[in-house]
N, C-alpha and C. Protein backbone atom coordinates (compact mmCIF):
# COMPACT_ATOMS: atom_id res chain seq x y z
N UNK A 1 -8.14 93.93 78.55
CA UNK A 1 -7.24 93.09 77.77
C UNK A 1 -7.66 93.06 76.30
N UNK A 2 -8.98 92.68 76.03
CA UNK A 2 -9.71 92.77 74.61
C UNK A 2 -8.75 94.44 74.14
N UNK A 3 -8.81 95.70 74.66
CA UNK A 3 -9.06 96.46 73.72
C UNK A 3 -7.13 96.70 73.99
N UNK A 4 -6.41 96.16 74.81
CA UNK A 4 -5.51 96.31 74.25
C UNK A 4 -4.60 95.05 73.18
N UNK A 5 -5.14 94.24 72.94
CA UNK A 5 -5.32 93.33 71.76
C UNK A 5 -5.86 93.81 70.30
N UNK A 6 -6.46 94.81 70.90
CA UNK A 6 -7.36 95.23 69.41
C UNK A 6 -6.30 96.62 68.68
N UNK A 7 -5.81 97.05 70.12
CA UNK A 7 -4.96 98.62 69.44
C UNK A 7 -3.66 97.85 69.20
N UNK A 8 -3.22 96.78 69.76
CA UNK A 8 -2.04 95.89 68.84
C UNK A 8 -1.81 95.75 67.33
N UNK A 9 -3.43 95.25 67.32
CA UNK A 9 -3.44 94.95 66.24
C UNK A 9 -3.91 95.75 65.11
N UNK A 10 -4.03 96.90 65.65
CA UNK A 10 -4.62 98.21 64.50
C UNK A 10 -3.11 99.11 64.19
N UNK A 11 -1.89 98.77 65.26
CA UNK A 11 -0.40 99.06 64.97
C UNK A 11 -0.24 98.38 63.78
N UNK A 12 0.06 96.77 64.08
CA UNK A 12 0.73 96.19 63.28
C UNK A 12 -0.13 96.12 61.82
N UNK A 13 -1.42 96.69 61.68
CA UNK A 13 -1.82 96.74 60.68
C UNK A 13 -1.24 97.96 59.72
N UNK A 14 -1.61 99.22 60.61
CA UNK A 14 -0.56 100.09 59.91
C UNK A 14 0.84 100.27 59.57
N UNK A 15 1.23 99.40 60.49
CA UNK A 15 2.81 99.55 60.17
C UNK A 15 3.39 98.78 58.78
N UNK A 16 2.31 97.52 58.59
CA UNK A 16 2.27 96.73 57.36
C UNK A 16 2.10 97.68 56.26
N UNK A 17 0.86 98.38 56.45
CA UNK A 17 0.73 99.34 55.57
C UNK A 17 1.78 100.64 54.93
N UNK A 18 2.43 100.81 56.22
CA UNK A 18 3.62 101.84 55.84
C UNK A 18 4.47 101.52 55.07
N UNK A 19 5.00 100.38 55.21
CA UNK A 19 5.85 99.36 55.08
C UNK A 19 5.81 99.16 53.51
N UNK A 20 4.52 98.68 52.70
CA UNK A 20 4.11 98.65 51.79
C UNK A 20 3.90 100.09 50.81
N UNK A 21 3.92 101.25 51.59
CA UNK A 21 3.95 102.38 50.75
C UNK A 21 5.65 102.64 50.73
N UNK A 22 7.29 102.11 51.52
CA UNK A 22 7.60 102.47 51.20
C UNK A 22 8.24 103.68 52.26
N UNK A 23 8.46 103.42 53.59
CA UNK A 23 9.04 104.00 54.82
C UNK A 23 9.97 105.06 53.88
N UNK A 24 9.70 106.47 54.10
CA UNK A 24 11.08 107.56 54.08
C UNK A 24 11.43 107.73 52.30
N UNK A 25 10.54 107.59 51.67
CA UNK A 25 10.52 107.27 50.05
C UNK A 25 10.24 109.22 49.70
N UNK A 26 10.88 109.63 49.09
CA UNK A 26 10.53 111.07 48.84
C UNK A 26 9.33 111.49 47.79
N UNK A 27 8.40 111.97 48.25
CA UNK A 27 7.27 112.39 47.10
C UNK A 27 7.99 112.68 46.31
N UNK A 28 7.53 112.50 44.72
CA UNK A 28 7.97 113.29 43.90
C UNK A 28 7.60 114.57 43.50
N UNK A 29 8.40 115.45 43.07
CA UNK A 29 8.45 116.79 43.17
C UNK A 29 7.69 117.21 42.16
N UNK A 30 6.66 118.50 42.33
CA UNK A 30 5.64 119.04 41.48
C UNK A 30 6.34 119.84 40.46
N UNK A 31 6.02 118.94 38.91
CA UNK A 31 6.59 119.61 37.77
C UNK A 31 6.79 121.10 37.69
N UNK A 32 7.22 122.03 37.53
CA UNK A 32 7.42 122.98 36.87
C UNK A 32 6.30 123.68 36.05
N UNK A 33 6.37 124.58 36.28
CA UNK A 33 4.87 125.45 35.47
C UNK A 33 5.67 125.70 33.66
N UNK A 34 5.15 125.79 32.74
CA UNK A 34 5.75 125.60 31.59
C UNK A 34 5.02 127.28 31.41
N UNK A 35 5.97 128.57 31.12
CA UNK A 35 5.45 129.79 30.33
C UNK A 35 6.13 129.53 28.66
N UNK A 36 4.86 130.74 28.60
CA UNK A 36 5.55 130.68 26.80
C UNK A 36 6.68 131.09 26.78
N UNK A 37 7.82 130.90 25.89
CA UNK A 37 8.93 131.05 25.49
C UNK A 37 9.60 132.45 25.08
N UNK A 38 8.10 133.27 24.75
CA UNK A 38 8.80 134.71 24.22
C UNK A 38 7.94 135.66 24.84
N UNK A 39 8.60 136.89 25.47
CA UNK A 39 7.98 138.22 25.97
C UNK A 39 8.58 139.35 25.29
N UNK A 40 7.16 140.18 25.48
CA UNK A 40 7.40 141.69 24.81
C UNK A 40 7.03 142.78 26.13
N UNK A 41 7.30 143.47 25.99
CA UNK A 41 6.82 144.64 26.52
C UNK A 41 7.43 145.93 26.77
N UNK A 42 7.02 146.58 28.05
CA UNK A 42 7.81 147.85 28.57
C UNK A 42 8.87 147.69 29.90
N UNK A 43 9.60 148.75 30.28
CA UNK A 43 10.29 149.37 31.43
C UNK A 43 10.03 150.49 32.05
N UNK A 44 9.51 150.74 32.90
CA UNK A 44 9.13 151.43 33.78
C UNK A 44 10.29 151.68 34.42
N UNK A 45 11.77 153.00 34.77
CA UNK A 45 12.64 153.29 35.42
C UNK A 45 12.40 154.22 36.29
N UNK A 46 13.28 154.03 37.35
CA UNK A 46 13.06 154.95 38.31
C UNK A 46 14.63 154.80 39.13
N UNK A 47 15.45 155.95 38.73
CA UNK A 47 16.70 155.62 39.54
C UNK A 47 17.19 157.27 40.04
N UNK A 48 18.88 157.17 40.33
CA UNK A 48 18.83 158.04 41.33
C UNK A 48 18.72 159.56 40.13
N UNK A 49 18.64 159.44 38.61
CA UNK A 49 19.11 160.43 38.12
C UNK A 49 17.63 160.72 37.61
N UNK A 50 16.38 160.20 37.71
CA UNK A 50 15.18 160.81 37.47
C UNK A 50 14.78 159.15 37.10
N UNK A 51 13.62 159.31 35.94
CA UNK A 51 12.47 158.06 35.57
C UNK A 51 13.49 158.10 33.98
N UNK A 52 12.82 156.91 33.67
CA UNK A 52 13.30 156.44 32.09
C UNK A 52 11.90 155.41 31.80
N UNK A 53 12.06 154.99 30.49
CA UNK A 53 10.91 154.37 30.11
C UNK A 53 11.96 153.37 28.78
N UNK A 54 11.40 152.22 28.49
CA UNK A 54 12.33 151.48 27.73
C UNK A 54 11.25 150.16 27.37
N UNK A 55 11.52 149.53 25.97
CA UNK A 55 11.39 147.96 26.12
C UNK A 55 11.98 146.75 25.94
N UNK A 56 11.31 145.87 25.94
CA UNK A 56 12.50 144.76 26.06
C UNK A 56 11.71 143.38 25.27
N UNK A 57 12.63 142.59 24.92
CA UNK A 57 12.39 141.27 24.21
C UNK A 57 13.07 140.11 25.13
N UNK A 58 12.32 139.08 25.36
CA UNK A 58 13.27 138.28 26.33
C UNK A 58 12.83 136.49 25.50
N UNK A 59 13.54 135.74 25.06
CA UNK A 59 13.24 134.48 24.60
C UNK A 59 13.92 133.60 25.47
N UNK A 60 13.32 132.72 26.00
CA UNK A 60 13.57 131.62 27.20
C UNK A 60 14.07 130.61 26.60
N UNK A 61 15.63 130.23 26.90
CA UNK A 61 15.91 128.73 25.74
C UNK A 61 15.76 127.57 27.12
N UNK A 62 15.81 127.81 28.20
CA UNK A 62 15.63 126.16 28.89
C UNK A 62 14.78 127.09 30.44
N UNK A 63 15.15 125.59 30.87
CA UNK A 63 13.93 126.44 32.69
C UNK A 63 15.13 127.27 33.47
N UNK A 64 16.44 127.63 32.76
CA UNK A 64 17.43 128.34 33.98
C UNK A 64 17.86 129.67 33.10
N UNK A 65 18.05 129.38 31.89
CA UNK A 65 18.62 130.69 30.80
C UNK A 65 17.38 131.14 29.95
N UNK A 66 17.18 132.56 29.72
CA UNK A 66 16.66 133.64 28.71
C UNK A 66 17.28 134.12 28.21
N UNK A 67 17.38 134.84 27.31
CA UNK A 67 18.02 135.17 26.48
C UNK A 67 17.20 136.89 26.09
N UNK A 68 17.92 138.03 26.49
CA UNK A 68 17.31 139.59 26.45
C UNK A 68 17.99 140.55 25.74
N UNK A 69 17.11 141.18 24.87
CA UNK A 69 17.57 142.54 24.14
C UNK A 69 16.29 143.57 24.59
N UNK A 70 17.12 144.95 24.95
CA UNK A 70 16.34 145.99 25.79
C UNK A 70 16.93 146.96 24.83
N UNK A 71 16.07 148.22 25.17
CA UNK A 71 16.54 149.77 24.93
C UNK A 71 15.83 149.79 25.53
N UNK A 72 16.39 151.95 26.24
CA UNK A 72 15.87 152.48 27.11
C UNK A 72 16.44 154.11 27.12
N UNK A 73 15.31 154.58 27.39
CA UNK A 73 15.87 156.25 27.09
C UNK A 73 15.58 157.35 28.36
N UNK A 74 16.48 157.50 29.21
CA UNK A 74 17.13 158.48 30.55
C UNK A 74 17.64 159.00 30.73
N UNK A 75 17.64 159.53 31.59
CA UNK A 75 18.34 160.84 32.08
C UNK A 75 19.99 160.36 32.68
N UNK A 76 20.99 160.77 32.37
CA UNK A 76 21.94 160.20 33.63
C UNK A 76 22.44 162.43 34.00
N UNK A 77 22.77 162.20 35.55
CA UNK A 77 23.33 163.22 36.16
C UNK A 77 24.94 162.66 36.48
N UNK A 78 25.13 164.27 37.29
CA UNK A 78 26.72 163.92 37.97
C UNK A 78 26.25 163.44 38.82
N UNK A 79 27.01 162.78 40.14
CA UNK A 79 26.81 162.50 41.32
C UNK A 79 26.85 164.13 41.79
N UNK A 80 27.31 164.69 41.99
CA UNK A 80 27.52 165.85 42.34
C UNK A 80 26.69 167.14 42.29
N UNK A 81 25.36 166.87 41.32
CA UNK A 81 24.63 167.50 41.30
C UNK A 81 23.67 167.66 42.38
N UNK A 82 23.04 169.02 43.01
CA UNK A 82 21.88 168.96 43.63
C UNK A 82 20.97 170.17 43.21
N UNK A 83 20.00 169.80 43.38
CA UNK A 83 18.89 171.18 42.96
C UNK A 83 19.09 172.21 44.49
N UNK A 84 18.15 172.97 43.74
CA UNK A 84 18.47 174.42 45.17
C UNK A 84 16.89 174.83 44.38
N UNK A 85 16.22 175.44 45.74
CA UNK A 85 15.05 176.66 45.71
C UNK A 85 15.22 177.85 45.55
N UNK A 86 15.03 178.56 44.42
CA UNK A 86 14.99 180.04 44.60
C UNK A 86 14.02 180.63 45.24
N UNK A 87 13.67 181.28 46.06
CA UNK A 87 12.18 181.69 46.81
C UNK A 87 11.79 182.95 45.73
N UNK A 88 12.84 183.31 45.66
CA UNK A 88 12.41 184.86 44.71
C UNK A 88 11.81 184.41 43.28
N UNK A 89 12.06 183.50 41.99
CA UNK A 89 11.84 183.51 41.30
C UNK A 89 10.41 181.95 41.47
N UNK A 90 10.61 181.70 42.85
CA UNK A 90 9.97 180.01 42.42
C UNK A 90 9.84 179.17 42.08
N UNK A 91 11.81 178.81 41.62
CA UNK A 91 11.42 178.09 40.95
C UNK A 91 12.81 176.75 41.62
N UNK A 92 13.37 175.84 41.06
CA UNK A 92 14.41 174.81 41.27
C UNK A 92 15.36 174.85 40.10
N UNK A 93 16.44 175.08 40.96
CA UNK A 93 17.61 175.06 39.49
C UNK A 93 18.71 174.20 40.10
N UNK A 94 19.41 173.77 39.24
CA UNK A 94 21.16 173.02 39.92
C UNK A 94 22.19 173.45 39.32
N UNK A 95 22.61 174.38 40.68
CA UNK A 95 24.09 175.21 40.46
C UNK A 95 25.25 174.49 39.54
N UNK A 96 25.69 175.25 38.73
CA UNK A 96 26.92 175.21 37.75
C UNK A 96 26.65 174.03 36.71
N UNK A 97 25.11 173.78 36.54
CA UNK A 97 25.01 172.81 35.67
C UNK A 97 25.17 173.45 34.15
N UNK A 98 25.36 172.40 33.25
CA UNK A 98 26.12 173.02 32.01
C UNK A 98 25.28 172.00 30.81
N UNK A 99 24.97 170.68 31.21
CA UNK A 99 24.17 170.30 30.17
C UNK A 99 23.30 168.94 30.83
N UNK A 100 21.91 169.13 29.98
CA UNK A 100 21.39 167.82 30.01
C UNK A 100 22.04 166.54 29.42
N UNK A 101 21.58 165.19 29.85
CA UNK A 101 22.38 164.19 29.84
C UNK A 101 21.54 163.05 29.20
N UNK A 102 21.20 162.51 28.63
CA UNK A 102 20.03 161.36 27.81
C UNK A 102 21.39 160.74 27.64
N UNK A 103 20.67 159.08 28.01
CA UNK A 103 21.57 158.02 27.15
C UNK A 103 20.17 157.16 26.98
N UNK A 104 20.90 156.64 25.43
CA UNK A 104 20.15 155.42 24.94
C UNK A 104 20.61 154.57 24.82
N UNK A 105 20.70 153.28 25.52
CA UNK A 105 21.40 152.06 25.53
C UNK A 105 20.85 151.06 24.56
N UNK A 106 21.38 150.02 24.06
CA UNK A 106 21.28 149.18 23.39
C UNK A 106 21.65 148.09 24.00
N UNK A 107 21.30 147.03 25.06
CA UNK A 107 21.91 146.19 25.48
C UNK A 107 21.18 144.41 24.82
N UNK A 108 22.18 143.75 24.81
CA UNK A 108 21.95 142.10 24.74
C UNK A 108 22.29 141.72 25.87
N UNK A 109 21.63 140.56 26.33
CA UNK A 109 21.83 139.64 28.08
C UNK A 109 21.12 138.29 27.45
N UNK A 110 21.86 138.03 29.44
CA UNK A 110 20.81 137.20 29.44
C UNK A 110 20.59 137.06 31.02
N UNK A 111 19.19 135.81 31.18
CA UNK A 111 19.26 136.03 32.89
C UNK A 111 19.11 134.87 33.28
N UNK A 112 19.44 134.05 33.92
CA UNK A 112 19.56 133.08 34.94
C UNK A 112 18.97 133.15 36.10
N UNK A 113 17.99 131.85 35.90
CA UNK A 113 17.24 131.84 36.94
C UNK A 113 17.38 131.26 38.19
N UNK A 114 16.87 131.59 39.67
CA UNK A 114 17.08 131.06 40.35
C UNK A 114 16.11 130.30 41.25
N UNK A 115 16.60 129.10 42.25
CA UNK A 115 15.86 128.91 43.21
C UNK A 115 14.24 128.01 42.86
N UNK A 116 14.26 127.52 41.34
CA UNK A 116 13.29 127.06 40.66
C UNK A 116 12.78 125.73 41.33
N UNK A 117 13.41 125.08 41.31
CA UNK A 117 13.07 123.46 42.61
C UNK A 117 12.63 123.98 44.20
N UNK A 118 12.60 125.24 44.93
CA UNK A 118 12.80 125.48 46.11
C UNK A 118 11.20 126.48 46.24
N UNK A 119 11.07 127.55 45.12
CA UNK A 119 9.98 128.49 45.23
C UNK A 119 9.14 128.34 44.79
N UNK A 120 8.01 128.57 44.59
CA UNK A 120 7.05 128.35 44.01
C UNK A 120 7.11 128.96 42.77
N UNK A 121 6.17 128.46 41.63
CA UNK A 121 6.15 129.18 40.62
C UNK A 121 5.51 130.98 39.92
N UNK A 122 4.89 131.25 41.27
CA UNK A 122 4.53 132.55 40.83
C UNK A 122 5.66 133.25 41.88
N UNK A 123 6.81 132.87 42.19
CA UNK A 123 8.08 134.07 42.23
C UNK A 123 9.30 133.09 41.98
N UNK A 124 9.45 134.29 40.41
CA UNK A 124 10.54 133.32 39.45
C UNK A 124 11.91 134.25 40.17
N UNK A 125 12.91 134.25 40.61
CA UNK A 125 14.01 135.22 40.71
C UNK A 125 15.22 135.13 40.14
N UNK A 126 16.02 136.00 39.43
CA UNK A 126 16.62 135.75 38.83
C UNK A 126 18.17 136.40 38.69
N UNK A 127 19.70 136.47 38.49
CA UNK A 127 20.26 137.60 37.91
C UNK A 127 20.19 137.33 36.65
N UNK A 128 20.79 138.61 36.09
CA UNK A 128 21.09 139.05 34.74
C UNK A 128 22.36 139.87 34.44
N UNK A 129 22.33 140.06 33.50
CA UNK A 129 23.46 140.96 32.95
C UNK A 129 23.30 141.28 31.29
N UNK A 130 23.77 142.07 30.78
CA UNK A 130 23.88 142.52 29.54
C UNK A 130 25.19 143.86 28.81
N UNK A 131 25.04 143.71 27.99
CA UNK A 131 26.32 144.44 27.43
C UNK A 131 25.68 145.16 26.21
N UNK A 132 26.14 146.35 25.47
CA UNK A 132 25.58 146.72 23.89
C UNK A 132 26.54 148.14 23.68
N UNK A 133 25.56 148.87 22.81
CA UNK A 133 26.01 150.40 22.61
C UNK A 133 25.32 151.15 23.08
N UNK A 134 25.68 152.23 23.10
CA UNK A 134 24.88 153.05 23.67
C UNK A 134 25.00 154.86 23.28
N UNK A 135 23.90 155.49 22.83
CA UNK A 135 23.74 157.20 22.24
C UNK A 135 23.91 157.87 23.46
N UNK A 136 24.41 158.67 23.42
CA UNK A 136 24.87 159.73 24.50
C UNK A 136 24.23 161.07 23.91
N UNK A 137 22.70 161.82 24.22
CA UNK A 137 22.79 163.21 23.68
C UNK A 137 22.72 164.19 24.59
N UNK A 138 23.18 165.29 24.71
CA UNK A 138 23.56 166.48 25.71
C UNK A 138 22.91 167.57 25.14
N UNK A 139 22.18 168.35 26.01
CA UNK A 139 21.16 169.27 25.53
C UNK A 139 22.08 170.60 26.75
N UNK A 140 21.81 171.40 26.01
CA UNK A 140 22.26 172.80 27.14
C UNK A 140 21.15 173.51 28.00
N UNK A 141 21.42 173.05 29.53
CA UNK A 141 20.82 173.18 30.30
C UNK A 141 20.13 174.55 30.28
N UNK A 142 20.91 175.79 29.80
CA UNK A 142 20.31 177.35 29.87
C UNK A 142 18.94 177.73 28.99
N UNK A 143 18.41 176.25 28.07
CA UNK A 143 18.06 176.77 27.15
C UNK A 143 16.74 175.87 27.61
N UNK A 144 15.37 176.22 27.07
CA UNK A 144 14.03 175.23 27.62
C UNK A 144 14.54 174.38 27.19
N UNK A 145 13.39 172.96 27.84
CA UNK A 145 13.81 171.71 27.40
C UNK A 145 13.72 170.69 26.08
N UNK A 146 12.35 171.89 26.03
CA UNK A 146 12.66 171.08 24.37
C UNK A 146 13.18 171.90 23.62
N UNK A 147 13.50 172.85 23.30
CA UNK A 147 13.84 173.86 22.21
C UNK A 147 15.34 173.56 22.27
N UNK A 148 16.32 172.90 23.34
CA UNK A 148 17.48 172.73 24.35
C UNK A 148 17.83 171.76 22.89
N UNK A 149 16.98 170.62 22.46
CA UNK A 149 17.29 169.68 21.44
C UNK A 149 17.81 170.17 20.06
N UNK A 150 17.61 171.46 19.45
CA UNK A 150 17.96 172.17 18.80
C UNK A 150 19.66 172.21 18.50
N UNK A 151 20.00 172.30 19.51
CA UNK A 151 21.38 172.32 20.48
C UNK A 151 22.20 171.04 20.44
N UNK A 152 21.38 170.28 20.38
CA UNK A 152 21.82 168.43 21.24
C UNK A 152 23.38 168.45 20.02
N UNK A 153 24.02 167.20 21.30
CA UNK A 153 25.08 167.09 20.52
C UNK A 153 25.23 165.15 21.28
N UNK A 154 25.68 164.50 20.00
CA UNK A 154 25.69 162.86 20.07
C UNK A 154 27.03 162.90 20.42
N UNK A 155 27.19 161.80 21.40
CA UNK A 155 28.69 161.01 21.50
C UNK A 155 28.19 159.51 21.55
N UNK A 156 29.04 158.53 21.19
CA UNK A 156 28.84 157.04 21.49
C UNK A 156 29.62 156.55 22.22
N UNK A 157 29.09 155.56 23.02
CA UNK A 157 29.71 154.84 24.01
C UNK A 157 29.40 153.49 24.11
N UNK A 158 29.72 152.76 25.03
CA UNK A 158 29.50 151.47 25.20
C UNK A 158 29.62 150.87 26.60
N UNK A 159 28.68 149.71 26.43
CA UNK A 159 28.15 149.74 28.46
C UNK A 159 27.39 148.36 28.80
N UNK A 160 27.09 148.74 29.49
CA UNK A 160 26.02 147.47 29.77
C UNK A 160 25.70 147.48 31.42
N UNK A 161 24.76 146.48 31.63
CA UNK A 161 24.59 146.71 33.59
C UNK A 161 24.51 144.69 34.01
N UNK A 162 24.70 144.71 35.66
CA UNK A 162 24.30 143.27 35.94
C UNK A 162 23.08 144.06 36.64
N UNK A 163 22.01 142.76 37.64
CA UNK A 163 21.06 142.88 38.04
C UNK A 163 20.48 141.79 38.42
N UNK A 164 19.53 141.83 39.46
CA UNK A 164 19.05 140.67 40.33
C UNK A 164 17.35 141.16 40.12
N UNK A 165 16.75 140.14 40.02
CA UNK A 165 14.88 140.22 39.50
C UNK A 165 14.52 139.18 40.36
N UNK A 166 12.47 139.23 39.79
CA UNK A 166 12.22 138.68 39.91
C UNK A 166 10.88 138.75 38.92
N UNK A 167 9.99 137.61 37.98
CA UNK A 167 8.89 137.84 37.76
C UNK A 167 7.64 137.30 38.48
N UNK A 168 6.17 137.97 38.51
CA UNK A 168 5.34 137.61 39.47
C UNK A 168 4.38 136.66 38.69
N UNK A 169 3.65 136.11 39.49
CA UNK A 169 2.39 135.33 39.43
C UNK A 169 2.42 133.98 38.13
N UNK A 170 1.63 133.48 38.51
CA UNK A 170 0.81 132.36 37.47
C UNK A 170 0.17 132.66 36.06
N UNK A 171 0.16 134.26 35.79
CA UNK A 171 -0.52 134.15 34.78
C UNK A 171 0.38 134.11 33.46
N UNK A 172 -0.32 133.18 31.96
CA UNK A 172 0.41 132.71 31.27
C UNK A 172 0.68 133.89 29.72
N UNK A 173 -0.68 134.56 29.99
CA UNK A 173 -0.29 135.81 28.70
C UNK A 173 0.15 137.03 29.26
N UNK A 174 0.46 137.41 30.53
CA UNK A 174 0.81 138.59 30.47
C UNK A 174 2.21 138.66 31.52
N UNK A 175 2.94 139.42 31.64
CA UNK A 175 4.19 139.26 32.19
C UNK A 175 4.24 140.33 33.14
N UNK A 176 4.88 140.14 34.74
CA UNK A 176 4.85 141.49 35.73
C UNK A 176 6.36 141.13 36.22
N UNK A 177 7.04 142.16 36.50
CA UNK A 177 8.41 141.69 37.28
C UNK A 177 8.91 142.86 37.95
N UNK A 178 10.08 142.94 38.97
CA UNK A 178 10.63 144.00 38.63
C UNK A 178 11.98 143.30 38.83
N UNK A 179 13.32 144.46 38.46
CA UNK A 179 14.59 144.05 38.29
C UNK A 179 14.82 145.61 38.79
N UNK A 180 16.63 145.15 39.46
CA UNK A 180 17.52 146.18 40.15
C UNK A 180 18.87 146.18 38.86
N UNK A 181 19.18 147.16 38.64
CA UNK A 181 19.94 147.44 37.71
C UNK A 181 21.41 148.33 37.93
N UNK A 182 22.27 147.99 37.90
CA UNK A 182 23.33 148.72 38.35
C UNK A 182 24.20 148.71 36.78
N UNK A 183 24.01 150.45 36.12
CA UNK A 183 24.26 150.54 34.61
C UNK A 183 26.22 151.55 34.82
N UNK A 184 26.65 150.70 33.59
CA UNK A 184 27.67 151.80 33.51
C UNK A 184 28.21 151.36 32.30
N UNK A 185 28.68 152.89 31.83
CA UNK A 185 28.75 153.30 30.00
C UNK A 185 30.23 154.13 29.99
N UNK A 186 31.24 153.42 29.50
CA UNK A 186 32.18 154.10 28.86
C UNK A 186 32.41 154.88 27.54
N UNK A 187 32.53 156.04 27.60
CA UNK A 187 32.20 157.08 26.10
C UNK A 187 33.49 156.79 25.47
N UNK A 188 33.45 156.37 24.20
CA UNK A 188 34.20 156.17 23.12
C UNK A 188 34.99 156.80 22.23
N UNK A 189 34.79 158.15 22.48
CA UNK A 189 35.86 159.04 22.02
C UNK A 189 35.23 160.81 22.87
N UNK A 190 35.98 161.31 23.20
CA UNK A 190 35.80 162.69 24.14
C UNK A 190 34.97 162.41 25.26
N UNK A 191 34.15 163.22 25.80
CA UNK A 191 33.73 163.36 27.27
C UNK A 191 32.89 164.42 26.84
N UNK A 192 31.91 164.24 28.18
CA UNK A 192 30.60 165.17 28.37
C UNK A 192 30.70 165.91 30.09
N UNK A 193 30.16 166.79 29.82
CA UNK A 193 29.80 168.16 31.16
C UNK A 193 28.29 168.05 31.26
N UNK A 194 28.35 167.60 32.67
CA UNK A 194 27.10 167.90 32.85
C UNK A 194 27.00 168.82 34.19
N UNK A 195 28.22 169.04 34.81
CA UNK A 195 28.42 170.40 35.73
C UNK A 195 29.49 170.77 34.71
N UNK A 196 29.62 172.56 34.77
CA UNK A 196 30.70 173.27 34.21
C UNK A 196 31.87 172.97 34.51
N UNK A 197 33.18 172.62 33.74
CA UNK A 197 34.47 172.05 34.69
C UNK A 197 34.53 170.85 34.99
N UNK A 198 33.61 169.50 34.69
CA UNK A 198 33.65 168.41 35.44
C UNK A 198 33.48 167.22 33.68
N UNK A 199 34.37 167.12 33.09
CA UNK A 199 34.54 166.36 32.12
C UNK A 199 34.18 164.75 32.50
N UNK A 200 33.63 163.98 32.13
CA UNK A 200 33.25 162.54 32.24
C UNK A 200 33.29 161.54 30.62
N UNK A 201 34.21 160.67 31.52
CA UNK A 201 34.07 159.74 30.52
C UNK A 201 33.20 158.21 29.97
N UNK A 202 32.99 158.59 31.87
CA UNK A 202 31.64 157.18 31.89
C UNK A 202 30.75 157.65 32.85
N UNK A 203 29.64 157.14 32.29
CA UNK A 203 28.26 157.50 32.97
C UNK A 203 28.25 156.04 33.54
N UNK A 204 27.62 156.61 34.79
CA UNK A 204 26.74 155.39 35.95
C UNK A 204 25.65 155.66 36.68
N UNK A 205 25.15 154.17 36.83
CA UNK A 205 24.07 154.92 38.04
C UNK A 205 22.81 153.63 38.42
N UNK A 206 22.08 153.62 39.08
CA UNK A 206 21.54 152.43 39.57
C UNK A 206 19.83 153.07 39.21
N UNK A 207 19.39 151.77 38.64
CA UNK A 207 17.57 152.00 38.40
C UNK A 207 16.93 150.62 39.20
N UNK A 208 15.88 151.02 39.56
CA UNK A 208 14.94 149.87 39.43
C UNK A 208 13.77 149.96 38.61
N UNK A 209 13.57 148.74 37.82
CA UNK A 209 13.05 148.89 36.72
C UNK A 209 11.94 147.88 36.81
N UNK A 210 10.81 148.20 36.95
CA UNK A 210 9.16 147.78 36.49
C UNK A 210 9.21 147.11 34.74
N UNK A 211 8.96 145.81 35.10
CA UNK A 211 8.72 144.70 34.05
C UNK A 211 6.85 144.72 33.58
N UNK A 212 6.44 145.58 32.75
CA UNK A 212 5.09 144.52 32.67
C UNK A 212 5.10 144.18 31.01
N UNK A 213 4.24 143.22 30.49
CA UNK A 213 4.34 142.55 29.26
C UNK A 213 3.83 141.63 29.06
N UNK A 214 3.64 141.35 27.63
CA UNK A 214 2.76 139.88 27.35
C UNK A 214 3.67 138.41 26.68
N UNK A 215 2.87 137.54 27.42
CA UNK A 215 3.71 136.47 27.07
C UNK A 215 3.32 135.76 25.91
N UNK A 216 4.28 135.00 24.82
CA UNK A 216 3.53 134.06 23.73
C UNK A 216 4.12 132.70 23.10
């Protein structure tokens, strides 16, 4: 009888106590990690038409919008292109191709973040999008690749891509991410061959693109 008198009363002690903190009251939620406001760095590409390399400026105006200006300099192909093995000469060529393809984009964005109250702070995720101009130069495939520039011929266009990211970790000076990029560029006056016979007026094509950089 004593000790069930005693666990009575070690209930109603806690329950006083609960009671007093506040039954079903929601913790409050762990602030937000604060990064610096402005990043620099590179792009690391890798999509279906070869690698590209690019950088980017990104200024953060609140905890959901950034604000991004990029360039980036790649390769775009036809869809239609494929390489072939010669065994006799040793080497890889792609039938009825007619010219190399470089674009240099110029894009402004921005990206919107997501999921910030829900994830933790070392995986920020985000979309984006951006719009700009963009250099179109065409080198003739018959000729080496650099000597091919000799050759080059400019068109301008205009383009931009959307895209879904994410950046990594806790640390506050240096920046890691990557982003999926789905790019497409309408040419602004004539068209480019990049198979013989196959005139184009807009280039497309999908990268994923390696974020690293410092923050300040």
């Amino acid at each position: 009888m004593k000790n069930f008198v005693f666990a009575f009363l070690i209930i109603i002690f806690s329950v006083n106590q609960l009671s007093a903190q506040g039954i079903g009251e929601i913790a409050p939620e762990k602030p937000l990690e604060v990064f610096p406001t402005n990043a620099w760095g590179m792009d690391i590409m890798i999509g279906d038409a070869g690698f590209g390399l690019g950088t980017f400026f990104r200024k953060q105006l609140d905890v959901k919008w950034t604000a991004s200006a990029d360039m980036s300099f790649s390769e775009a192909k036809d869809e239609r292109e494929f390489q072939y093995y010669d065994p006799y000469q040793g080497i890889f060529y792609t039938a009825f191709k007619k010219n190399r393809i470089f674009q240099i984009p110029f894009n402004f964005g921005a990206q919107y973040r997501l999921f910030e109250n829900i994830l933790t702070d070392n995986l920020r995720p985000y979309l984006n999008a951006a719009v700009g101009p963009t250099i179109l130069v065409t080198t003739p495939y018959e000729l080496e690749f650099f000597n091919s520039f000799g050759k080059a011929q400019v068109k301008y266009a205009a383009g931009g891509y959307i895209g879904f990211g994410a950046n990594f970790g806790l640390d506050k000076s240096s920046l890691v991410g990557i982003n999926f990029r789905y790019y497409y560029t309408r040419i602004l006056s004539g068209s480019v061959e990049s198979i013989e016979g196959r005139a184009k007026k807009d280039i497309q094509g999908f990268f994923i693109t390696l974020n690293l950089g410092l923050m300040y």
